[in-house]
PDB file of N, CA and C in Angstrom:
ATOM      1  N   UNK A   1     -25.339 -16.840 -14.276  1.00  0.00           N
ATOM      2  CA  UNK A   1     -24.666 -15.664 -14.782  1.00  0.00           C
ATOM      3  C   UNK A   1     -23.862 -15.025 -13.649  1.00  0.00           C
ATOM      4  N   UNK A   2     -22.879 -14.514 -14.068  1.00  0.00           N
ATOM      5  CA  UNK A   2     -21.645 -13.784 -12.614  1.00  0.00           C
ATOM      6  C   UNK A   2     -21.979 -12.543 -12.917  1.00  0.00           C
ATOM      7  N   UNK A   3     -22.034 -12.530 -11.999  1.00  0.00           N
ATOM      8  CA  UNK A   3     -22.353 -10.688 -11.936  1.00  0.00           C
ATOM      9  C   UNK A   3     -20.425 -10.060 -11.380  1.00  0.00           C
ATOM     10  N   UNK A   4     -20.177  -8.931 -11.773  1.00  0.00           N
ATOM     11  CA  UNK A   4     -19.053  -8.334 -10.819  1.00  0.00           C
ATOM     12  C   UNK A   4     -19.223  -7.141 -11.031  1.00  0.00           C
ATOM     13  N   UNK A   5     -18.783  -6.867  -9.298  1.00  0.00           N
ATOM     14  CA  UNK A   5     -19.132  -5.390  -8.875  1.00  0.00           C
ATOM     15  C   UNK A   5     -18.127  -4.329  -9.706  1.00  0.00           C
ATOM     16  N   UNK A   6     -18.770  -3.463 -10.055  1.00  0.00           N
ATOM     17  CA  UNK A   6     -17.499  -2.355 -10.593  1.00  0.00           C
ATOM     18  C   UNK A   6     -16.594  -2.071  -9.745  1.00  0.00           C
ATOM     19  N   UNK A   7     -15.288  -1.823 -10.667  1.00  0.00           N
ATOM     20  CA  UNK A   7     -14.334  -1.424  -9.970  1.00  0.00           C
ATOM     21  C   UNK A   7     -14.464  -0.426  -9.255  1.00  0.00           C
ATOM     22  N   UNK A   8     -13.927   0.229  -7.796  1.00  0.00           N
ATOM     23  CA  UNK A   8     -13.659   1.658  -7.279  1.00  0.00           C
ATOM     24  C   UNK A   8     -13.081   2.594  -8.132  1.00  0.00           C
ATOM     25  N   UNK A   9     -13.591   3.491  -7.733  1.00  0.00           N
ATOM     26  CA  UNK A   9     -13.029   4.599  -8.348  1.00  0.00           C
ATOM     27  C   UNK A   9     -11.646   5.462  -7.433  1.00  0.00           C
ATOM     28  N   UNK A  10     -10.407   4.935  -7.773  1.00  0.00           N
ATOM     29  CA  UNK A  10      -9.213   5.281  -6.833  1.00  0.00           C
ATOM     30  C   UNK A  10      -8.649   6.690  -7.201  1.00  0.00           C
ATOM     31  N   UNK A  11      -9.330   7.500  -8.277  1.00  0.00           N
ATOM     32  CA  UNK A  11      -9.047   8.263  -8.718  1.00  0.00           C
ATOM     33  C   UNK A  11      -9.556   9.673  -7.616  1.00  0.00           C
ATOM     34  N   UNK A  12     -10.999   9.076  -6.823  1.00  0.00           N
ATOM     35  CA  UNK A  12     -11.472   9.885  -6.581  1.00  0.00           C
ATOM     36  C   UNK A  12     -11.537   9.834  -4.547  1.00  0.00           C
ATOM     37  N   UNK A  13     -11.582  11.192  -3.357  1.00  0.00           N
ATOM     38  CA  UNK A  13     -11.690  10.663  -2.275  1.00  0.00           C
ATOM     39  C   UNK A  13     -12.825   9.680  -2.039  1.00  0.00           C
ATOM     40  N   UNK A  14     -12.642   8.791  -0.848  1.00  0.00           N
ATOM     41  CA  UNK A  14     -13.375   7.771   0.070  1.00  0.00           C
ATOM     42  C   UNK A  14     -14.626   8.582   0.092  1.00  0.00           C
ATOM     43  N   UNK A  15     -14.418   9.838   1.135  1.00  0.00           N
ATOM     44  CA  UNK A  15     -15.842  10.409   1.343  1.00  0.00           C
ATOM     45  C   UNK A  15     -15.675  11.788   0.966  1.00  0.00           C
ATOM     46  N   UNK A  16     -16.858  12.237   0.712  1.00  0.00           N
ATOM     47  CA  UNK A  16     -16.886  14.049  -0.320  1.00  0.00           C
ATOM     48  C   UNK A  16     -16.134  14.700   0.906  1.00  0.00           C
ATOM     49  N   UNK A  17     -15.891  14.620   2.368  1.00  0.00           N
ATOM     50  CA  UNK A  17     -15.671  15.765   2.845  1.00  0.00           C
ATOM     51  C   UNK A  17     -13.609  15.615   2.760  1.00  0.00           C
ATOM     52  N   UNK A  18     -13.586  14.456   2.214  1.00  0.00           N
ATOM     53  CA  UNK A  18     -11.989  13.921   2.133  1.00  0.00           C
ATOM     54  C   UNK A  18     -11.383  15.038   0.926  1.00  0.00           C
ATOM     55  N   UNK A  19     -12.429  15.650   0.493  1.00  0.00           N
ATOM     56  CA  UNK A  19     -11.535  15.878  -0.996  1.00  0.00           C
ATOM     57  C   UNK A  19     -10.650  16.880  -1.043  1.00  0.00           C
ATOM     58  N   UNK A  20     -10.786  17.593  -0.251  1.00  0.00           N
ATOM     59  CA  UNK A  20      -9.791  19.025   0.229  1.00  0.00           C
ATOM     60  C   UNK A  20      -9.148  18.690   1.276  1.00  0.00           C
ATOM     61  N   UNK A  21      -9.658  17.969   2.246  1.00  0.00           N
ATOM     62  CA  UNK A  21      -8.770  17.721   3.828  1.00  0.00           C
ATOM     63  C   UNK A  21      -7.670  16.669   3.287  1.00  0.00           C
ATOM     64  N   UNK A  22      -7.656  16.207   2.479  1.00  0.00           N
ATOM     65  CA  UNK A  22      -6.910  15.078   3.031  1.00  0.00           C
ATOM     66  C   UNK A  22      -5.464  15.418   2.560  1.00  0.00           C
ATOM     67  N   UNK A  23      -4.533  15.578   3.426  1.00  0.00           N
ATOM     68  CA  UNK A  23      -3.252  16.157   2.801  1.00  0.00           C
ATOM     69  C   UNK A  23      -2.345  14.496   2.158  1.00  0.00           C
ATOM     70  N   UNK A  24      -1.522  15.207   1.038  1.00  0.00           N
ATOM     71  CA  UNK A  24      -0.903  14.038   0.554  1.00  0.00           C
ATOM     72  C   UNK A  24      -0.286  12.970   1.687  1.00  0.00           C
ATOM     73  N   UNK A  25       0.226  11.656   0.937  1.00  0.00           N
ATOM     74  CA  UNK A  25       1.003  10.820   1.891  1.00  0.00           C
ATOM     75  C   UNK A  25       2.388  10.876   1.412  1.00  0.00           C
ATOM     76  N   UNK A  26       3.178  11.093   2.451  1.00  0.00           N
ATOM     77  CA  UNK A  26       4.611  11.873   2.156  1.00  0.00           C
ATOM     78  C   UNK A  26       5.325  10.385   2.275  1.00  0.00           C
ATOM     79  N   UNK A  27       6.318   9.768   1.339  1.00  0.00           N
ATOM     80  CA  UNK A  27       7.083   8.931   2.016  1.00  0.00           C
ATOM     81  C   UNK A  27       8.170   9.828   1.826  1.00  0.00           C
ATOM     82  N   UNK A  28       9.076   9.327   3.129  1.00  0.00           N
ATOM     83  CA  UNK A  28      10.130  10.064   3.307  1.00  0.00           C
ATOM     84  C   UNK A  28      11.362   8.747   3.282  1.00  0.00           C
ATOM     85  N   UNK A  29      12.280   8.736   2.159  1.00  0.00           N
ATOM     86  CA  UNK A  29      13.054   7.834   2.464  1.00  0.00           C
ATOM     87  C   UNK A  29      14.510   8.711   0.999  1.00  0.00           C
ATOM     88  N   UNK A  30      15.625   8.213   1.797  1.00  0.00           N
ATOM     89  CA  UNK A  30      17.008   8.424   0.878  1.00  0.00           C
ATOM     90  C   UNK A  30      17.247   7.726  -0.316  1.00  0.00           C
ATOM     91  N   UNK A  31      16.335   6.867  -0.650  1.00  0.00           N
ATOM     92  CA  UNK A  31      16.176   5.969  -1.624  1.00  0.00           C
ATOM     93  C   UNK A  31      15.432   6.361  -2.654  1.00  0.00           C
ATOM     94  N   UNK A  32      15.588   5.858  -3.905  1.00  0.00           N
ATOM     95  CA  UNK A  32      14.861   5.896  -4.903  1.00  0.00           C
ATOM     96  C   UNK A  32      14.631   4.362  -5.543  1.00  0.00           C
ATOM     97  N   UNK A  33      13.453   4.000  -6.280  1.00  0.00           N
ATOM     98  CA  UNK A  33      13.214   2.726  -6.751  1.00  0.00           C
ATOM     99  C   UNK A  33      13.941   2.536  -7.556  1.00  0.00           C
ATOM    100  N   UNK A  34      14.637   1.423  -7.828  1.00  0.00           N
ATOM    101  CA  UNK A  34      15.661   0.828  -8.551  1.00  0.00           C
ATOM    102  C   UNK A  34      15.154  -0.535  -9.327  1.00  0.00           C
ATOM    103  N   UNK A  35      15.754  -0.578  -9.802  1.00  0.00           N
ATOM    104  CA  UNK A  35      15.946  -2.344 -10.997  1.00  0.00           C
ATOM    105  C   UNK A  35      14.215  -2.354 -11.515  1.00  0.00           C
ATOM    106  N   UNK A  36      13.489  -3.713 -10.653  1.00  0.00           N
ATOM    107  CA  UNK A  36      12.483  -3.497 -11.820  1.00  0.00           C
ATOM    108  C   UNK A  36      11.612  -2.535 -10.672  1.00  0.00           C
ATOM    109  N   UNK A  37      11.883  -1.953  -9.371  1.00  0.00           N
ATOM    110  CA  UNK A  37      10.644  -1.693  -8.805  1.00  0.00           C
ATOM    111  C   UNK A  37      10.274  -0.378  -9.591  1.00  0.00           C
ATOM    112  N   UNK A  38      10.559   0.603 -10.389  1.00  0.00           N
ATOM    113  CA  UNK A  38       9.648   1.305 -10.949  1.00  0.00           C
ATOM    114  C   UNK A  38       9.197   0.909 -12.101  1.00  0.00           C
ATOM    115  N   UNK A  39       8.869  -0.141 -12.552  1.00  0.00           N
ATOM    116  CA  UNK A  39       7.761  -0.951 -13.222  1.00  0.00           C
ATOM    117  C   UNK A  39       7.147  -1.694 -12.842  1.00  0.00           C
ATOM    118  N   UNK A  40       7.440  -2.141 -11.811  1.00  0.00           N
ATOM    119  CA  UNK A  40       6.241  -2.615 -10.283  1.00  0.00           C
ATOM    120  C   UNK A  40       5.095  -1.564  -9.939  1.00  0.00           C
ATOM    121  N   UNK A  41       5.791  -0.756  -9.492  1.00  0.00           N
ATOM    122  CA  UNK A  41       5.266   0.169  -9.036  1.00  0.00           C
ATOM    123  C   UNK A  41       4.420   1.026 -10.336  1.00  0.00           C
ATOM    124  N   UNK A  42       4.270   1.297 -11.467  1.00  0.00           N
ATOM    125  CA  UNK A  42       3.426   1.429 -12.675  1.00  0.00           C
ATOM    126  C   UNK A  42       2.838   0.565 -12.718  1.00  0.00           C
ATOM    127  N   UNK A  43       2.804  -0.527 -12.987  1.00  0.00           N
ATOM    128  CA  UNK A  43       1.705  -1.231 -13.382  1.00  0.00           C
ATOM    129  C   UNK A  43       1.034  -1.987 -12.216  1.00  0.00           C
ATOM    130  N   UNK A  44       1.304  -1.994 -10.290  1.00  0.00           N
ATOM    131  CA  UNK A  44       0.717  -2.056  -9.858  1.00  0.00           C
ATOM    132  C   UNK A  44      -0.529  -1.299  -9.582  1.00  0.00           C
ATOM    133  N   UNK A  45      -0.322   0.337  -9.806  1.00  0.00           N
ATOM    134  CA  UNK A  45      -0.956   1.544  -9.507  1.00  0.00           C
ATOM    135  C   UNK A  45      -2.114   1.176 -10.990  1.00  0.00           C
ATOM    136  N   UNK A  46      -1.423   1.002 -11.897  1.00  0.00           N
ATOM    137  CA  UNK A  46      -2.426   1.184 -13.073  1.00  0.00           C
ATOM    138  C   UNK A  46      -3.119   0.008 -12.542  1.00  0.00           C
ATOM    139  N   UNK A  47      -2.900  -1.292 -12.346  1.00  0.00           N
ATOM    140  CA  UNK A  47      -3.558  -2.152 -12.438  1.00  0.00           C
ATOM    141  C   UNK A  47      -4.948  -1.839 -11.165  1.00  0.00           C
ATOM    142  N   UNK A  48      -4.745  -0.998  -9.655  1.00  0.00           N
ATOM    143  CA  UNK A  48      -5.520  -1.079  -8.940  1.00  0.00           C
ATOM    144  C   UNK A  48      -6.802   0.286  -9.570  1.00  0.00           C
ATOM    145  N   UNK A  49      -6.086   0.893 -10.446  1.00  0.00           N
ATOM    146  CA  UNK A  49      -6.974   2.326 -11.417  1.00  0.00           C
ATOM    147  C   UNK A  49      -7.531   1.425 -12.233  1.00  0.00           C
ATOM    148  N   UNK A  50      -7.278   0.540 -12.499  1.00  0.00           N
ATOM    149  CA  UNK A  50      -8.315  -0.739 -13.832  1.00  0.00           C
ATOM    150  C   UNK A  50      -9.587  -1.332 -12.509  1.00  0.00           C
ATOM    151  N   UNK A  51      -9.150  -1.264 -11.548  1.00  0.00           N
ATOM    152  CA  UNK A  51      -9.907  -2.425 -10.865  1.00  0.00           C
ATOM    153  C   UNK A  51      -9.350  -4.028 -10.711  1.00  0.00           C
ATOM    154  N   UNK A  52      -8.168  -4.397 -10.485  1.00  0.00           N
ATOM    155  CA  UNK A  52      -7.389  -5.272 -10.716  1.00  0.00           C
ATOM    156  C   UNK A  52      -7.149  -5.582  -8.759  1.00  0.00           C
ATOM    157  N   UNK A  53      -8.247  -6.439  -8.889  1.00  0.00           N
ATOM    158  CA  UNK A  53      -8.332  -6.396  -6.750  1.00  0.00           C
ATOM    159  C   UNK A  53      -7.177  -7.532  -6.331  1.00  0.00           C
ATOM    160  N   UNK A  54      -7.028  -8.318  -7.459  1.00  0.00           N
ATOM    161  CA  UNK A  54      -5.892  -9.809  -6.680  1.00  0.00           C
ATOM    162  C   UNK A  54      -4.918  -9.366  -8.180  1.00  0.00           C
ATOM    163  N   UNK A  55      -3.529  -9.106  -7.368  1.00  0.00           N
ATOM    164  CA  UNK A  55      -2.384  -8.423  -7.791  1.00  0.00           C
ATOM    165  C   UNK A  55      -1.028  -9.384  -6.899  1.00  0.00           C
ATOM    166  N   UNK A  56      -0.032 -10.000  -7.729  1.00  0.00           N
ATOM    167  CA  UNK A  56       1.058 -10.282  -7.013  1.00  0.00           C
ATOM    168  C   UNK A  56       2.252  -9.760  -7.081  1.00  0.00           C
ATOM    169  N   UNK A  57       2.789  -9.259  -5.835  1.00  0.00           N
ATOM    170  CA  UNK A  57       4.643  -8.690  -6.406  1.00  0.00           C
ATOM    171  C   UNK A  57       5.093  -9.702  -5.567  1.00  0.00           C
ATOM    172  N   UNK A  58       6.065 -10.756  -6.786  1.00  0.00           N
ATOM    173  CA  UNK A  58       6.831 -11.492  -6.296  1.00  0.00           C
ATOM    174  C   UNK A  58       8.358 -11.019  -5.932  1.00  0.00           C
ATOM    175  N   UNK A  59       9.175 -11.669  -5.021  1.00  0.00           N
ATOM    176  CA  UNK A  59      10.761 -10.960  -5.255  1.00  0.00           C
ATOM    177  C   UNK A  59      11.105 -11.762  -3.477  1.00  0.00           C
ATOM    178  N   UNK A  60      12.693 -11.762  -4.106  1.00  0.00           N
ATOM    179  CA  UNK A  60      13.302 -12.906  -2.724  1.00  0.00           C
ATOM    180  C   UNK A  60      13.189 -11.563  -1.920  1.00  0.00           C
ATOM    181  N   UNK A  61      13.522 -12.146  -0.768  1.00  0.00           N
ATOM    182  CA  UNK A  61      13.949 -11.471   0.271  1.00  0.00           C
ATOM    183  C   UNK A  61      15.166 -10.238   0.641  1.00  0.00           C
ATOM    184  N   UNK A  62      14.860  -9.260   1.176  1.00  0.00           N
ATOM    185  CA  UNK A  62      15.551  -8.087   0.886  1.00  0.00           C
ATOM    186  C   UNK A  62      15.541  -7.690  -0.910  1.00  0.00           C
ATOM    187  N   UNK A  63      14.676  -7.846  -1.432  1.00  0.00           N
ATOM    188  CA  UNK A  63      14.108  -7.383  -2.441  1.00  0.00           C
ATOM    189  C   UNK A  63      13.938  -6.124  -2.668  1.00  0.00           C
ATOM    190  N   UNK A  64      13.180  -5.323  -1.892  1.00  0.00           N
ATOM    191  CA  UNK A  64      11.915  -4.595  -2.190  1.00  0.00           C
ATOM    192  C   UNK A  64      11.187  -4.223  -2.284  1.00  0.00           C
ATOM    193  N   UNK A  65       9.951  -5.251  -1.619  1.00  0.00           N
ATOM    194  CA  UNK A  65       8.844  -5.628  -1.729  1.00  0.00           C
ATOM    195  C   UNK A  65       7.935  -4.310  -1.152  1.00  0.00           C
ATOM    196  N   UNK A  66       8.659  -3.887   0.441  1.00  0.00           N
ATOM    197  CA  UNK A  66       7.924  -3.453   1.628  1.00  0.00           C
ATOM    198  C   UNK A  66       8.070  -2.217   0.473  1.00  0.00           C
ATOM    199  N   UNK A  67       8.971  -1.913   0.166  1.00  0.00           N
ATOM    200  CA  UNK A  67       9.593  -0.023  -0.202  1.00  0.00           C
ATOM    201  C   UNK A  67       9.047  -0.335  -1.464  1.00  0.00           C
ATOM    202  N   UNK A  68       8.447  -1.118  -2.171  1.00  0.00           N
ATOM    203  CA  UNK A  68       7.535  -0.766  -3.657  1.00  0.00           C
ATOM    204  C   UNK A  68       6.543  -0.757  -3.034  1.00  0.00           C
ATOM    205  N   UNK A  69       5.569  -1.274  -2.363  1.00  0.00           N
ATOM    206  CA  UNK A  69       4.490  -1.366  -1.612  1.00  0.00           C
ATOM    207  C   UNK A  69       3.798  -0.123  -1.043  1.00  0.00           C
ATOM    208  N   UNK A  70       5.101   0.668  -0.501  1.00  0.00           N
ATOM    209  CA  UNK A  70       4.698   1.742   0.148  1.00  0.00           C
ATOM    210  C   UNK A  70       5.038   3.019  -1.447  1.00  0.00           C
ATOM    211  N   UNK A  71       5.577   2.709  -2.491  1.00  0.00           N
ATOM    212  CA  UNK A  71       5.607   3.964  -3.580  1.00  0.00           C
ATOM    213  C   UNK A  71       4.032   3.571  -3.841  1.00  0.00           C
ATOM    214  N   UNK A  72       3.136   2.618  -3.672  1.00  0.00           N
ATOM    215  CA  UNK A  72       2.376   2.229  -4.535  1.00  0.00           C
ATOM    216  C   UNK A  72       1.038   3.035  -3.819  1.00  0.00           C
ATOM    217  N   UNK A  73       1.215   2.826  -2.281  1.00  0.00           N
ATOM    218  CA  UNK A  73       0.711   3.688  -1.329  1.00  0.00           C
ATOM    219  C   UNK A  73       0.440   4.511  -1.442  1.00  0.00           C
ATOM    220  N   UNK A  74       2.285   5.443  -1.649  1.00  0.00           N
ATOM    221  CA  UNK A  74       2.278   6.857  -2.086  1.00  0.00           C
ATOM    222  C   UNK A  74       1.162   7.517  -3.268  1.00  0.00           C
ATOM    223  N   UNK A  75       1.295   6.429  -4.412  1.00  0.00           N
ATOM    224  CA  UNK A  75       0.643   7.249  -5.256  1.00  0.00           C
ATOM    225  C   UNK A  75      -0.597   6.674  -5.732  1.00  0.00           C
ATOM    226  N   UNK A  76      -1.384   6.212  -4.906  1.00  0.00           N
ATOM    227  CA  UNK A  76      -2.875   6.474  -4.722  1.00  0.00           C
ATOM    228  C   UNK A  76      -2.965   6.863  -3.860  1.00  0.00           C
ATOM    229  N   UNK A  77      -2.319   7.363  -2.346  1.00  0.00           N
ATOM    230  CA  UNK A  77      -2.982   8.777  -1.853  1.00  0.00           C
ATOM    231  C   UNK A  77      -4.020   8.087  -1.109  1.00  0.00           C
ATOM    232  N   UNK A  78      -4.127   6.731  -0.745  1.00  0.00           N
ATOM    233  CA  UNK A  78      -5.496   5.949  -0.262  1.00  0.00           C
ATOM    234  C   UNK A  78      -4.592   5.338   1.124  1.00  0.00           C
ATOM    235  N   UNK A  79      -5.715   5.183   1.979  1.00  0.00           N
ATOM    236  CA  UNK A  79      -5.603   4.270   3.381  1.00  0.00           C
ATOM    237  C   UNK A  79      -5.436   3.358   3.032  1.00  0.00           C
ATOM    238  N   UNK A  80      -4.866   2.320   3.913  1.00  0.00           N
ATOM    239  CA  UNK A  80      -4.358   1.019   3.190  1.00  0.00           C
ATOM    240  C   UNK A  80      -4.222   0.099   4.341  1.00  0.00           C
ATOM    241  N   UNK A  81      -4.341  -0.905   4.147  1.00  0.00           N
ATOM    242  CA  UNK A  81      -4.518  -2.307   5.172  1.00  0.00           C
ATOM    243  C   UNK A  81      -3.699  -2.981   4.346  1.00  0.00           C
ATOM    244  N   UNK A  82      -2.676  -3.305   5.470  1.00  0.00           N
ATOM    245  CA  UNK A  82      -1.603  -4.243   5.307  1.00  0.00           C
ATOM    246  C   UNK A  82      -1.592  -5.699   6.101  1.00  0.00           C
ATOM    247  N   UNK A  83      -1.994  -6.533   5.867  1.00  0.00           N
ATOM    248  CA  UNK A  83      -1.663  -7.511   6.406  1.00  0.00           C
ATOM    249  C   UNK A  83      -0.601  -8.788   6.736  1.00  0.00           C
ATOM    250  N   UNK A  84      -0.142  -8.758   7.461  1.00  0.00           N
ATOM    251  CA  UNK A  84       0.645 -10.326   7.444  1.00  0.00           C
ATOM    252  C   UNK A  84       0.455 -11.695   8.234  1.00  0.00           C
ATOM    253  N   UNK A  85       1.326 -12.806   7.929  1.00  0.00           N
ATOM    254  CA  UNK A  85       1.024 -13.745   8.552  1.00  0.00           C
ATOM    255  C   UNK A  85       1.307 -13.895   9.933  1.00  0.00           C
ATOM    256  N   UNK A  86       2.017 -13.433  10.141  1.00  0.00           N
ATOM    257  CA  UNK A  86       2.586 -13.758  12.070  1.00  0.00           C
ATOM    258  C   UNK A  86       2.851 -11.998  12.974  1.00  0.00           C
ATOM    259  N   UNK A  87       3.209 -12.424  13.950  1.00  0.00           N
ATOM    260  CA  UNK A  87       3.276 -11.205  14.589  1.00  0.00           C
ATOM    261  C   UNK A  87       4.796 -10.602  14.206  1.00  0.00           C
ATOM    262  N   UNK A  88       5.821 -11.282  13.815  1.00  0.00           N
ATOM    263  CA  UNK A  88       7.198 -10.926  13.514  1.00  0.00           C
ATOM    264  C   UNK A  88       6.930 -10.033  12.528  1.00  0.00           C
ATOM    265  N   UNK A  89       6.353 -10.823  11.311  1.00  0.00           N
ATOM    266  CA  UNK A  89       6.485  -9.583  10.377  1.00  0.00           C
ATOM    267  C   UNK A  89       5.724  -8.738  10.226  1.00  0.00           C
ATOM    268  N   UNK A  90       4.748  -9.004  11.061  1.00  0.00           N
ATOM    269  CA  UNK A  90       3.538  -7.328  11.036  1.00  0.00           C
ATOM    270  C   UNK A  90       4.607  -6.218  12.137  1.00  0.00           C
ATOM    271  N   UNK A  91       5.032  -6.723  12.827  1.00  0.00           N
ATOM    272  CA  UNK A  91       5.710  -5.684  13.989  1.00  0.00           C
ATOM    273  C   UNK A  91       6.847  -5.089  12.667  1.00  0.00           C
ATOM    274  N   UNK A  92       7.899  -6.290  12.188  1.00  0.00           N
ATOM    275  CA  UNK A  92       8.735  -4.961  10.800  1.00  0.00           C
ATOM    276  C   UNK A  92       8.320  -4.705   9.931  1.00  0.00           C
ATOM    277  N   UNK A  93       7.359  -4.764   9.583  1.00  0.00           N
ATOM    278  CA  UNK A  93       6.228  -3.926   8.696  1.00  0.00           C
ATOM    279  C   UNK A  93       5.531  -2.739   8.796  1.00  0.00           C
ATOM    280  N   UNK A  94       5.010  -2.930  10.524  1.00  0.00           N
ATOM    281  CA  UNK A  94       4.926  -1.661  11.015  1.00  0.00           C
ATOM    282  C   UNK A  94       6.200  -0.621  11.240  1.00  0.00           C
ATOM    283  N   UNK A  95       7.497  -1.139  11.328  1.00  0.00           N
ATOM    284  CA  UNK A  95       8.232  -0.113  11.930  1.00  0.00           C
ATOM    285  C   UNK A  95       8.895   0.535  11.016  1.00  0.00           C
ATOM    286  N   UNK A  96       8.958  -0.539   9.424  1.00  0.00           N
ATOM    287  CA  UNK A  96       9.322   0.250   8.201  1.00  0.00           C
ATOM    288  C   UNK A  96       8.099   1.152   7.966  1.00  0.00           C
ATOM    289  N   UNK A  97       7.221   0.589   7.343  1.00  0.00           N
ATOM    290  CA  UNK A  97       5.697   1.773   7.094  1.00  0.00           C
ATOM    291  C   UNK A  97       6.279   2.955   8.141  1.00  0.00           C
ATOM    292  N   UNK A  98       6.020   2.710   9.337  1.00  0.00           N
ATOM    293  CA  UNK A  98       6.285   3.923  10.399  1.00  0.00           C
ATOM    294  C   UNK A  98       7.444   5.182   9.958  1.00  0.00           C
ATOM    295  N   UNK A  99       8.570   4.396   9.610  1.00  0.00           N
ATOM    296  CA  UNK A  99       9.705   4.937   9.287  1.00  0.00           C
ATOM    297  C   UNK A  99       9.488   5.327   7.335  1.00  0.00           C
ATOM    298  N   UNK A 100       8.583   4.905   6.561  1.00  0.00           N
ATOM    299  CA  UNK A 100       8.731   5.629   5.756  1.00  0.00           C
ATOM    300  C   UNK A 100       7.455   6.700   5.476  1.00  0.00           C
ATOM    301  N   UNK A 101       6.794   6.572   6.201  1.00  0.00           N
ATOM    302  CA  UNK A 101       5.411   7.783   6.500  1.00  0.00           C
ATOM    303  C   UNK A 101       5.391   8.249   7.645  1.00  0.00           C
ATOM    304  N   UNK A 102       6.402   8.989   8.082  1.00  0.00           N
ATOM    305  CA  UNK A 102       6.970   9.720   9.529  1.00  0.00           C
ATOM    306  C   UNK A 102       5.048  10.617   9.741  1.00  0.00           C
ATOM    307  N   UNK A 103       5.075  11.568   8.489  1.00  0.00           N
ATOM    308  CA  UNK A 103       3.942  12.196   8.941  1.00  0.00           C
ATOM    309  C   UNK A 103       2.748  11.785   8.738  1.00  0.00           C
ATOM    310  N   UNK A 104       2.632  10.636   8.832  1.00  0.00           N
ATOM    311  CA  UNK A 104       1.220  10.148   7.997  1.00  0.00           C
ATOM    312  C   UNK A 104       0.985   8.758   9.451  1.00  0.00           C
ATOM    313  N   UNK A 105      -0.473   8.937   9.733  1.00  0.00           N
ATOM    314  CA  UNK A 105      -0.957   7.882  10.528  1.00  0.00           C
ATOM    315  C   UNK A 105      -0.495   6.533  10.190  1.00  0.00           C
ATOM    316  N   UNK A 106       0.316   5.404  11.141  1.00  0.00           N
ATOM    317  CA  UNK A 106       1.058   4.046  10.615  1.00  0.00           C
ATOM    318  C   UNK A 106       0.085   3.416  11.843  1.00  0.00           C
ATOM    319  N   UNK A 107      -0.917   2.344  11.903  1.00  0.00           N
ATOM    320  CA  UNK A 107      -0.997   1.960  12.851  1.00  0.00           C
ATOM    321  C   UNK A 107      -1.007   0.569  12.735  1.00  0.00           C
ATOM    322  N   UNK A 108      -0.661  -0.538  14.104  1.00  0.00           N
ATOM    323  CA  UNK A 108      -0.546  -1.821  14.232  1.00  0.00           C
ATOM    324  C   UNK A 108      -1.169  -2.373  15.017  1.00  0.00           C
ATOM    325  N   UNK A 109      -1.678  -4.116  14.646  1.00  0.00           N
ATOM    326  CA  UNK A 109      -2.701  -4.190  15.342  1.00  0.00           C
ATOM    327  C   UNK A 109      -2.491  -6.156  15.180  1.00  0.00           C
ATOM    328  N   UNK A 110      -2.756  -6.427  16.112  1.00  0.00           N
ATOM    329  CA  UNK A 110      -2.375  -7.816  16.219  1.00  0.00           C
ATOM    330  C   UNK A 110      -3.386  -8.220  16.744  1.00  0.00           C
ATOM    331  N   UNK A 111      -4.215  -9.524  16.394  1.00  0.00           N
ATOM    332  CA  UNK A 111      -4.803 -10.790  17.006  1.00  0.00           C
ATOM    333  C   UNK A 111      -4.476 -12.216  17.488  1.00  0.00           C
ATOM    334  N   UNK A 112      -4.919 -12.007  19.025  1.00  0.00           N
ATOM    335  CA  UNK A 112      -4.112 -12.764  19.183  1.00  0.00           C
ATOM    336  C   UNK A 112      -5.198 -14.665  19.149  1.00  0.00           C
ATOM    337  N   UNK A 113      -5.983 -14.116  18.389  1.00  0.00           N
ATOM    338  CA  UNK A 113      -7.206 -15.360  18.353  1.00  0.00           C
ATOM    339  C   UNK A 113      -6.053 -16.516  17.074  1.00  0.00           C
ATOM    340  N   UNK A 114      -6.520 -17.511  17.249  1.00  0.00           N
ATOM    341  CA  UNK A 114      -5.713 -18.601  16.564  1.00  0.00           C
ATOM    342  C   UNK A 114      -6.756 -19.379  16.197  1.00  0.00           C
ATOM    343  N   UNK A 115      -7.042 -19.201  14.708  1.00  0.00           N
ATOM    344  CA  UNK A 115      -8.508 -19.906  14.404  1.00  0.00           C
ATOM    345  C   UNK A 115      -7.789 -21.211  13.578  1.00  0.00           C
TER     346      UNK A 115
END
């Protein structure tokens, strides 16, 4: 028999003392979501409020991807671990994130172990 763990509750803070401190996450950008990313961005958010843990946004390059990623950010209001494959694109990953959450903690972090 499979057991599966309940979904999180994203609705609610990490820890009780989060629930008043934690000020929103501001993205700051001149842009607004376009074509399909504000239906990306809905039904990614709903899907992680269902409990929906393996989620794909596909799209070529200069797409989108990073700037739906981060509306999706925006509106769960949650810490978030971003990962990538190499050090190239975690470094412009970090410097977009950086640049679209000016006031909000962006941090980067590289290993340099090669398993």
């Amino acid at each position: 028999m499979e057991t599966k763990a309940a979904p999180p509750d994203l609705t609610k803070p990490l820890f009780a003392d989060e629930a008043e401190d934690s000020p929103p996450l501001s993205l700051d950008s001149n842009f607004e979501p376009s074509g399909d990313q504000p239906t990306a961005i809905k039904e990614l958010v709903a899907g992680l409020k269902d409990g929906d843990r393996d989620q794909v946004l596909l799209g070529v390059t200069g797409s989108g991807k990073t700037f739906t990623m981060a509306h999706v950010i925006q509106a769960l209001n949650r810490p978030s671990l971003i990962l990538a494959p190499n050090k190239t694109l975690a470094a412009q990953l970090y410097g977009e994130m950086r640049s679209l959450f000016p006031d909000n903690a962006v941090e980067y972090f590289v290993s340099y172990y090669d398993y």
